[in-house]
C-alpha atoms as a PDB file:
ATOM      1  CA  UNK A   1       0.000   0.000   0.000  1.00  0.00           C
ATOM      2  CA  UNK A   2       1.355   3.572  -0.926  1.00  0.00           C
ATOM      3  CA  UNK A   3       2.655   5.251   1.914  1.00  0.00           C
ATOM      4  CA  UNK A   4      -0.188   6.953   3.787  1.00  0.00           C
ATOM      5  CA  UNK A   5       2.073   9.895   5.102  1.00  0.00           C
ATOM      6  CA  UNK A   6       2.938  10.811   2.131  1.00  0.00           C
ATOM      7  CA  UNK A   7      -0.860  10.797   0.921  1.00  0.00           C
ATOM      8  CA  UNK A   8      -1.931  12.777   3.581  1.00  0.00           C
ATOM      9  CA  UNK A   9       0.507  15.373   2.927  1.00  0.00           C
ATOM     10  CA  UNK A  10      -0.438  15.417  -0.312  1.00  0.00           C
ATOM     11  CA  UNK A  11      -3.797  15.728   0.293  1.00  0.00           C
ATOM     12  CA  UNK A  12      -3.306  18.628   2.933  1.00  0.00           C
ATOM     13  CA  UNK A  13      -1.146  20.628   0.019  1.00  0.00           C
ATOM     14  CA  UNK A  14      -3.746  20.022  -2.218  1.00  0.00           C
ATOM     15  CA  UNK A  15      -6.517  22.035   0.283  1.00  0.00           C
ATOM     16  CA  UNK A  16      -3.915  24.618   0.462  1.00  0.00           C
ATOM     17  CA  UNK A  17      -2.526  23.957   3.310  1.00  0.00           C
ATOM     18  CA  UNK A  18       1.517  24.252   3.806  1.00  0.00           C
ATOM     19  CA  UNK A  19       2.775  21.213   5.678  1.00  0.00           C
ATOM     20  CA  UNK A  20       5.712  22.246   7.442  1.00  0.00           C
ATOM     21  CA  UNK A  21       8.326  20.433   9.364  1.00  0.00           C
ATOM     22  CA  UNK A  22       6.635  20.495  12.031  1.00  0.00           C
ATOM     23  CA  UNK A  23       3.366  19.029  11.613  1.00  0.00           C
ATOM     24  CA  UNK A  24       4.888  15.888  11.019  1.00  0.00           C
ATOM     25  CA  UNK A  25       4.096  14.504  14.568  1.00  0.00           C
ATOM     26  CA  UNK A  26       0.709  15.572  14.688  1.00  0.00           C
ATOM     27  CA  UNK A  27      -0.199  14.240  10.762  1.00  0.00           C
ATOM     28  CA  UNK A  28       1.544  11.366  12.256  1.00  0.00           C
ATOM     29  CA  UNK A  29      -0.884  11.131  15.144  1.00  0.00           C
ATOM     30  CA  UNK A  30      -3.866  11.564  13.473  1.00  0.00           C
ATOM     31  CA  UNK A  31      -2.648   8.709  10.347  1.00  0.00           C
ATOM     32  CA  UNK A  32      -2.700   6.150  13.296  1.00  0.00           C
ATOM     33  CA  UNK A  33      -5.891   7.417  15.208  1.00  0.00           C
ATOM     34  CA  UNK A  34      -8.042   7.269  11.763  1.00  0.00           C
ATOM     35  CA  UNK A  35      -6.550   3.376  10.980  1.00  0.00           C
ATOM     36  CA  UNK A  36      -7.834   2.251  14.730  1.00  0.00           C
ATOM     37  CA  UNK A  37     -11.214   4.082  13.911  1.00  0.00           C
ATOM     38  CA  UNK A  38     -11.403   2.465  10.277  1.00  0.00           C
ATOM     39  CA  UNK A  39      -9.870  -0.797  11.754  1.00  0.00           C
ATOM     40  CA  UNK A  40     -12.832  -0.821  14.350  1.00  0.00           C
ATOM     41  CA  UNK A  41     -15.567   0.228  11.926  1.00  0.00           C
ATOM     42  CA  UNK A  42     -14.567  -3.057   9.502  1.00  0.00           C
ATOM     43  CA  UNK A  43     -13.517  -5.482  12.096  1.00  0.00           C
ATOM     44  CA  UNK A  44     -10.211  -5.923  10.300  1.00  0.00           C
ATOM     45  CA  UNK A  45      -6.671  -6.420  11.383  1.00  0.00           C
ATOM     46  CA  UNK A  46      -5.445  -4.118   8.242  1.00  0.00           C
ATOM     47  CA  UNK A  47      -6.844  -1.638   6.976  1.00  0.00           C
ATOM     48  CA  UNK A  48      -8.677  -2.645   3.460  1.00  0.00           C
ATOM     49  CA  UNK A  49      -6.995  -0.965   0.606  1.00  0.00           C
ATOM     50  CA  UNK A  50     -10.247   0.206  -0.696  1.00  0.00           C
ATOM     51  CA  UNK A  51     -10.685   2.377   2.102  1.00  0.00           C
ATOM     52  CA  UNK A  52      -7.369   4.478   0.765  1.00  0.00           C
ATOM     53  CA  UNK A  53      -8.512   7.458   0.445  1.00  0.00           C
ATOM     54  CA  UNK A  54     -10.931   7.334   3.239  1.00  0.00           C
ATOM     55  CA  UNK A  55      -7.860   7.263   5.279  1.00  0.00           C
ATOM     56  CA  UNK A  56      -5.883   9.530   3.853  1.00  0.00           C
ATOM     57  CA  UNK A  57      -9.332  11.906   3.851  1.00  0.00           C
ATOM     58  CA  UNK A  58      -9.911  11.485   7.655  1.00  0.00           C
ATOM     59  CA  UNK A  59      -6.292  11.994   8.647  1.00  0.00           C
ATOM     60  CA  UNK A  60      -5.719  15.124   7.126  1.00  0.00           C
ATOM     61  CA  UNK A  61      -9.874  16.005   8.135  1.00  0.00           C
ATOM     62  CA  UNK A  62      -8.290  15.306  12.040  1.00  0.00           C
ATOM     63  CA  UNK A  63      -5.495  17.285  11.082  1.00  0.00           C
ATOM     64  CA  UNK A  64      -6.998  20.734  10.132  1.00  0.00           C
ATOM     65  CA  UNK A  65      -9.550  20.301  12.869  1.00  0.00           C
ATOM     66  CA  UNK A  66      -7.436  20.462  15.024  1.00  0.00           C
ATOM     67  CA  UNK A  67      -5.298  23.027  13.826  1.00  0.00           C
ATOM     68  CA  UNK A  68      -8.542  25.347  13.149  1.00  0.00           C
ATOM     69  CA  UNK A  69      -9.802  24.555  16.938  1.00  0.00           C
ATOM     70  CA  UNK A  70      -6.343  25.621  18.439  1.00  0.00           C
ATOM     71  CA  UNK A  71      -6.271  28.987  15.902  1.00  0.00           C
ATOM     72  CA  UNK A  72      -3.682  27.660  14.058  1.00  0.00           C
ATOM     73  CA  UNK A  73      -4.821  27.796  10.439  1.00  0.00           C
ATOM     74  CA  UNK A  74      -5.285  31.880  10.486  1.00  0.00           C
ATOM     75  CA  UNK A  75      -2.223  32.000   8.279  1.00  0.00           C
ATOM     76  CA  UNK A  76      -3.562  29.630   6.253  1.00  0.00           C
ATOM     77  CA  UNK A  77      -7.043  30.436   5.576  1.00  0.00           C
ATOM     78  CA  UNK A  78      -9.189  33.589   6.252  1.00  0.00           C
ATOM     79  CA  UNK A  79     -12.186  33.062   7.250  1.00  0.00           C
ATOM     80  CA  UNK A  80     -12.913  36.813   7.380  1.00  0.00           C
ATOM     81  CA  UNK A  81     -16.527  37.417   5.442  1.00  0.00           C
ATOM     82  CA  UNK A  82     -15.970  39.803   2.594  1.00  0.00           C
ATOM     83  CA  UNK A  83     -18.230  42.830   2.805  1.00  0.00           C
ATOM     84  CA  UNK A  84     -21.851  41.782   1.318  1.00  0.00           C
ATOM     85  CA  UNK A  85     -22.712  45.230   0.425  1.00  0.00           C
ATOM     86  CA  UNK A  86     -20.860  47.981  -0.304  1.00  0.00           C
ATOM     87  CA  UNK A  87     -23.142  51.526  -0.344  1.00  0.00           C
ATOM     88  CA  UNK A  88     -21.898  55.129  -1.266  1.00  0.00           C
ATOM     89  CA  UNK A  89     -24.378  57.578  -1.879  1.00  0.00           C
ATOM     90  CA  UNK A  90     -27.397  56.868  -4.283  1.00  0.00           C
ATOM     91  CA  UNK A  91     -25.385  53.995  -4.887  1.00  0.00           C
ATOM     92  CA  UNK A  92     -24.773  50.199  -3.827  1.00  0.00           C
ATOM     93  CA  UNK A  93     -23.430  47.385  -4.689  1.00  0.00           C
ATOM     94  CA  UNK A  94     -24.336  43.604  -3.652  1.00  0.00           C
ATOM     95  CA  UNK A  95     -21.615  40.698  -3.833  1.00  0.00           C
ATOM     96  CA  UNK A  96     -23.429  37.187  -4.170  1.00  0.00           C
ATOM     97  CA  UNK A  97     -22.607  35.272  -1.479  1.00  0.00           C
ATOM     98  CA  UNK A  98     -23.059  31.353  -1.254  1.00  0.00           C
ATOM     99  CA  UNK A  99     -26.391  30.677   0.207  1.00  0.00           C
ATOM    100  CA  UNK A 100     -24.602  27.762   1.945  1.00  0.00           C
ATOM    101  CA  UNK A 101     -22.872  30.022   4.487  1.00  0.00           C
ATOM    102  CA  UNK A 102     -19.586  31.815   4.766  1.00  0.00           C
ATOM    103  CA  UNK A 103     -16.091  30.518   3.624  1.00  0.00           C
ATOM    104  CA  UNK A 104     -15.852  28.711   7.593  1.00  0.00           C
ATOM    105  CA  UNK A 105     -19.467  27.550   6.891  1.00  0.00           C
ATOM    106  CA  UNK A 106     -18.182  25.782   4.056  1.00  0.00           C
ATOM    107  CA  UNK A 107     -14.351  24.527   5.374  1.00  0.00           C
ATOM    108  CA  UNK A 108     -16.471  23.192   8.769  1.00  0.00           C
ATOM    109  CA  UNK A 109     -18.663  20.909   6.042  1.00  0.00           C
ATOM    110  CA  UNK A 110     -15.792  19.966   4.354  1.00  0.00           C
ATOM    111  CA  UNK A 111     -14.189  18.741   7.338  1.00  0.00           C
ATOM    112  CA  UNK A 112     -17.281  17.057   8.844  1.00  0.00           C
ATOM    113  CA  UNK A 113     -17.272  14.565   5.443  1.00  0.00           C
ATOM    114  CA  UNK A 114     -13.557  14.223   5.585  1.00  0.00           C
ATOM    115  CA  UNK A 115     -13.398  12.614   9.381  1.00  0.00           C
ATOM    116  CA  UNK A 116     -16.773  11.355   9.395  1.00  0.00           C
ATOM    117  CA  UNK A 117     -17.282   9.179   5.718  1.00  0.00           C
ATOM    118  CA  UNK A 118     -19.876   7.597   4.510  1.00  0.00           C
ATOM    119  CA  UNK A 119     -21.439   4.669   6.814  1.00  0.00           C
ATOM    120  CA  UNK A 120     -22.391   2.729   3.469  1.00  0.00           C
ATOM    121  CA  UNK A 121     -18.616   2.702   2.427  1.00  0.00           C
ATOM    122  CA  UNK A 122     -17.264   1.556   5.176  1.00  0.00           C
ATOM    123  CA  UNK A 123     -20.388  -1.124   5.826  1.00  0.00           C
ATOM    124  CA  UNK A 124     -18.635  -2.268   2.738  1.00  0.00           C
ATOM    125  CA  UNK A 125     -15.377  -3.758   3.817  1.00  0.00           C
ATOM    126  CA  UNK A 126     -17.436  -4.337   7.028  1.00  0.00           C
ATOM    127  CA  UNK A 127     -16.710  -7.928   8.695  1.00  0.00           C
ATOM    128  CA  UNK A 128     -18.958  -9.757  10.944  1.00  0.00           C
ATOM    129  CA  UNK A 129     -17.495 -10.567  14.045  1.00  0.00           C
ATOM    130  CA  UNK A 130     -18.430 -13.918  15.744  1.00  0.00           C
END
């Protein structure tokens, strides 16, 4: 199986995230806490190699989580709203904003799917346990 560390930091780069030296302990951390979670879902010893990405999706999920719940991703990301509305005078102007919520509306879904996947696909590789 490819190396998940490297998948995860992959995957992180390609959110726009910069891994940095220094994150390797905690991408590290999370890699092993999202194989005992998958590894508990399916009753398996290994991890099934179907569930790749799923891995490699809830690691780096764990990983920005965290980092956004400690205040860590403000260099990152800004979740700042842009102004809505913008009036001078007789006149204004109105930016179209998602109506699925602000920029942190939208990361906070993203993450949710990442570290929480899809109960069908993992009832998938699911065995029964005697």
């Amino acid at each position: 199986m490819v190396d998940v560390l490297a998948a995860v930091k992959t995957r992180l780069s390609a959110l726009g995230y910069t891994v940095a030296e220094t994150d390797s302990a905690a991408i590290d951390y999370n890699v092993k806490k999202a194989e005992a979670d998958l590894k508990a879902r399916t009753n398996q010893l290994q991890v099934p190699e179907g569930l790749f990405y799923v891995w490699v999706d809830m690691a780096a999920g764990m990983f920005l989580a965290d980092k956004k719940q400690t205040g860590a991703l403000a260099d990152q990301y800004d979740f700042e709203a842009p102004a809505k509305s913008i009036s001078e005078g007789d006149t204004s102007v109105t930016f179209a904003i998602a109506d699925t919520g602000s920029f942190e509306d939208q990361f906070d879904a993203m993450l949710a799917k990442m570290i929480e996947p899809s109960a069908e696909l993992i009832a998938a590789y699911r065995r029964l346990v005697w």
